[in-house]
C-alpha atoms as a PDB file:
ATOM      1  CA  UNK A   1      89.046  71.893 102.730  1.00  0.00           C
ATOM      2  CA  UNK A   2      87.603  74.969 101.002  1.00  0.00           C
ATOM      3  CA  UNK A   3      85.240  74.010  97.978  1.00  0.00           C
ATOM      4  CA  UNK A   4      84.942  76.879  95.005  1.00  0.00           C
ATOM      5  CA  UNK A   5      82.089  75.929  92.727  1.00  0.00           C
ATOM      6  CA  UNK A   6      83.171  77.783  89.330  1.00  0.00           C
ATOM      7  CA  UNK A   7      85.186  80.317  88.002  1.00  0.00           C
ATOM      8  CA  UNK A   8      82.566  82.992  89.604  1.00  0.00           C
ATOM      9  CA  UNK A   9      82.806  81.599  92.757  1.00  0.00           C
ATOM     10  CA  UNK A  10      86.548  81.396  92.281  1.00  0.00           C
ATOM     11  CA  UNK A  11      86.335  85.156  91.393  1.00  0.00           C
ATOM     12  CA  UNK A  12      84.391  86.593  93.766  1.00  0.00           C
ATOM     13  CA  UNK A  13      86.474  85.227  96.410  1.00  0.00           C
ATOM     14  CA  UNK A  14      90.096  86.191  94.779  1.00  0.00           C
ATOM     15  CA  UNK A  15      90.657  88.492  97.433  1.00  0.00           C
ATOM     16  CA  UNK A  16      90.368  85.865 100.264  1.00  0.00           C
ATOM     17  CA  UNK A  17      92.728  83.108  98.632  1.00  0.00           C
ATOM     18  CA  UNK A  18      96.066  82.554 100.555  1.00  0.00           C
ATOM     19  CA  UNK A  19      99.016  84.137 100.239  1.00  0.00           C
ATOM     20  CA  UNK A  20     101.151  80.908  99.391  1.00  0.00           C
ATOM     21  CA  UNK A  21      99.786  77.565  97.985  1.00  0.00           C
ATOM     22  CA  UNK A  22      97.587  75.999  95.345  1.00  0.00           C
ATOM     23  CA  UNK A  23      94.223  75.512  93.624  1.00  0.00           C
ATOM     24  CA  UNK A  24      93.591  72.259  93.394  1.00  0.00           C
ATOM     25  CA  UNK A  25      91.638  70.459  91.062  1.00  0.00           C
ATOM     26  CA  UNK A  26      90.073  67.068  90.027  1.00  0.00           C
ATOM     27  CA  UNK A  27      92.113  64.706  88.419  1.00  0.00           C
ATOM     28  CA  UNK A  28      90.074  64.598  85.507  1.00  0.00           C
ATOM     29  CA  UNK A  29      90.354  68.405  84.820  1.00  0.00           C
ATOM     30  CA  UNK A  30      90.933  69.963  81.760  1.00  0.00           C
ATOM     31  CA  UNK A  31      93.153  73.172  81.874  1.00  0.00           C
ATOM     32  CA  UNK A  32      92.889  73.213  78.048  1.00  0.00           C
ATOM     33  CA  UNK A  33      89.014  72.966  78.762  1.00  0.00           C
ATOM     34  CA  UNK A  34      87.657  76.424  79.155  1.00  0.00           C
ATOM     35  CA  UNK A  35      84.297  74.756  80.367  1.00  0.00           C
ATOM     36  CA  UNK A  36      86.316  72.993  83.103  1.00  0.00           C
ATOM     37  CA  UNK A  37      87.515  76.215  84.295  1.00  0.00           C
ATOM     38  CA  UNK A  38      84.869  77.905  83.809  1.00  0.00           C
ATOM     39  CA  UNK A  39      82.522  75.155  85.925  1.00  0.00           C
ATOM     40  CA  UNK A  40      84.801  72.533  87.478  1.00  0.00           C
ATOM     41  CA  UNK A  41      85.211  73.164  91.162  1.00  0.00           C
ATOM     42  CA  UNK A  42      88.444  74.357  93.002  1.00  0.00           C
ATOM     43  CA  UNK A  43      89.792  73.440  96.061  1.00  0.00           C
ATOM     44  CA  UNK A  44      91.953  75.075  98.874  1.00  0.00           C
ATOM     45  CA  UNK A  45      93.890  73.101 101.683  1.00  0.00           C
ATOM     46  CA  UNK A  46      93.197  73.885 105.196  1.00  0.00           C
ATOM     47  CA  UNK A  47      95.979  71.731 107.104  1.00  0.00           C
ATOM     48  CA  UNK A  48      99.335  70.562 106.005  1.00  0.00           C
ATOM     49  CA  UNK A  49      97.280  66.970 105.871  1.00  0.00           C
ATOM     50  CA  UNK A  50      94.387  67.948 103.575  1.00  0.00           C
ATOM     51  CA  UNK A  51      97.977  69.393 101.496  1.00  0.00           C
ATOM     52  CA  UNK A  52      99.332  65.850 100.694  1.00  0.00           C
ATOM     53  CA  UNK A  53      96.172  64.111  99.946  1.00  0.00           C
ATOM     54  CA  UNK A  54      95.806  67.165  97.094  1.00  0.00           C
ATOM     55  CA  UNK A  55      99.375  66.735  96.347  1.00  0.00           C
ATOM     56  CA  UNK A  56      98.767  62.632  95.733  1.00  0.00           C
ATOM     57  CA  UNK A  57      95.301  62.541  94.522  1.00  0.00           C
ATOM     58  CA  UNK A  58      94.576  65.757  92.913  1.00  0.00           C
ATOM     59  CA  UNK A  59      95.576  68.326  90.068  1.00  0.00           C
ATOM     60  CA  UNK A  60      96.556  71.633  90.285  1.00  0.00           C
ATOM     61  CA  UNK A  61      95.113  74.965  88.497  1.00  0.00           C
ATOM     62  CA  UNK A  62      97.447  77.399  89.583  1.00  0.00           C
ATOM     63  CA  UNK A  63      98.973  78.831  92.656  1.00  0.00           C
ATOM     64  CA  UNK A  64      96.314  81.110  94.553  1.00  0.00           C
ATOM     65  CA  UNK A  65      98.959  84.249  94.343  1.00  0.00           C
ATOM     66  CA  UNK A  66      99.427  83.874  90.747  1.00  0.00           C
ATOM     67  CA  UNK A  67      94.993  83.660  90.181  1.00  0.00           C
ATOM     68  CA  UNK A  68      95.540  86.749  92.137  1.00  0.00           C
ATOM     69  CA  UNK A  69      97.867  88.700  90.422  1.00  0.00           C
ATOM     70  CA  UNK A  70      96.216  87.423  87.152  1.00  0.00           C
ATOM     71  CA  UNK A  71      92.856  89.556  88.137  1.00  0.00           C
ATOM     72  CA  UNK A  72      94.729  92.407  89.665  1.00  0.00           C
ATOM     73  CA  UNK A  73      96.979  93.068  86.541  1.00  0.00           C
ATOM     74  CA  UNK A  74      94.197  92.747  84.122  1.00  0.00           C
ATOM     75  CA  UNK A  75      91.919  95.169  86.547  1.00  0.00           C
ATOM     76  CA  UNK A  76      95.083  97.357  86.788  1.00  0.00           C
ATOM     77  CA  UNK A  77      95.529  97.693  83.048  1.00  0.00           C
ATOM     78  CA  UNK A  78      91.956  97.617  82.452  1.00  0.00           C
ATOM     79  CA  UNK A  79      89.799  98.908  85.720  1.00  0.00           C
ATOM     80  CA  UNK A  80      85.970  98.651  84.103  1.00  0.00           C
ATOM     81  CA  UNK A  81      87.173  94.693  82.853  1.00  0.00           C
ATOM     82  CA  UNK A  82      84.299  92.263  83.534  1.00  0.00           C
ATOM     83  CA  UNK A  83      83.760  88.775  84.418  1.00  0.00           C
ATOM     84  CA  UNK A  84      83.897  87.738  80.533  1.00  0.00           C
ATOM     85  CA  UNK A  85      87.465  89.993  80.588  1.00  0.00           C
ATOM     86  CA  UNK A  86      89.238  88.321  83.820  1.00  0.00           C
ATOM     87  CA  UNK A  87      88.191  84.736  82.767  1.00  0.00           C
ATOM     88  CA  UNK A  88      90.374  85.327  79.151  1.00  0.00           C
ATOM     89  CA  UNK A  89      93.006  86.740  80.989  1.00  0.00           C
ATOM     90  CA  UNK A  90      93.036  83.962  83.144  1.00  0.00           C
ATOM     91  CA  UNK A  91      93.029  81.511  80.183  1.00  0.00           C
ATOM     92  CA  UNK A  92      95.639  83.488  78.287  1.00  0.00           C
ATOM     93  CA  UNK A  93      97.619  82.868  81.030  1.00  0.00           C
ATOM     94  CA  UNK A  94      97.129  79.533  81.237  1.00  0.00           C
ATOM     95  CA  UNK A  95      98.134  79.092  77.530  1.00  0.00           C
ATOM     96  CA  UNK A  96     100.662  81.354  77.119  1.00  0.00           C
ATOM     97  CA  UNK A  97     102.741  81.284  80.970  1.00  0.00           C
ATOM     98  CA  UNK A  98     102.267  84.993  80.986  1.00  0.00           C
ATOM     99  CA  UNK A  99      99.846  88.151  81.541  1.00  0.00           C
ATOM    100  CA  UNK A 100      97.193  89.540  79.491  1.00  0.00           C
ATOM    101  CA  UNK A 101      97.530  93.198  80.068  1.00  0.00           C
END
């Protein structure tokens, strides 16, 4: 399992995440919380077993493409947009099911 501590963590590494599958967090996370995202930890499934024990016993954040595209449209629309900048887009988009441009 890959442990992100953070939404910095979880931003500097955007470019690594996978191409398919989730970000998984702790059942008692908040996505309405923007201290949870902005300090809870993330986690990433190695092995189709580490998968199901996430599915069961975990939450999810969002899929790892969608994080991605989140931060690449917002950098897109807005290429000098800073931490402070990608973390509301990424909130927006959990409120609102859609992009901040």
């Amino acid at each position: 399992m890959i442990i992100i501590s953070g939404f910095d963590d979880l931003l500097s590494k955007y470019k690594q995440l996978p191409d398919v599958g989730w970000l998984y967090v702790e059942g008692d996370f908040d996505l309405e919380s923007k201290d949870d995202v902005l300090n809870g930890k993330f986690y990433i499934a190695e092995n189709e077993d580490e998968e199901m024990d996430f599915e069961e016993n975990y939450g999810t954040f969002l899929e790892a493409p969608i994080f991605k595209a989140i931060v690449e449209n917002k950098l897109e629309h807005h290429p000098k947009s800073n931490k402070d900048d990608l973390f509301d887009a990424t909130i927006y988009y959990l409120e609102n099911d859609d992009f901040l441009d």
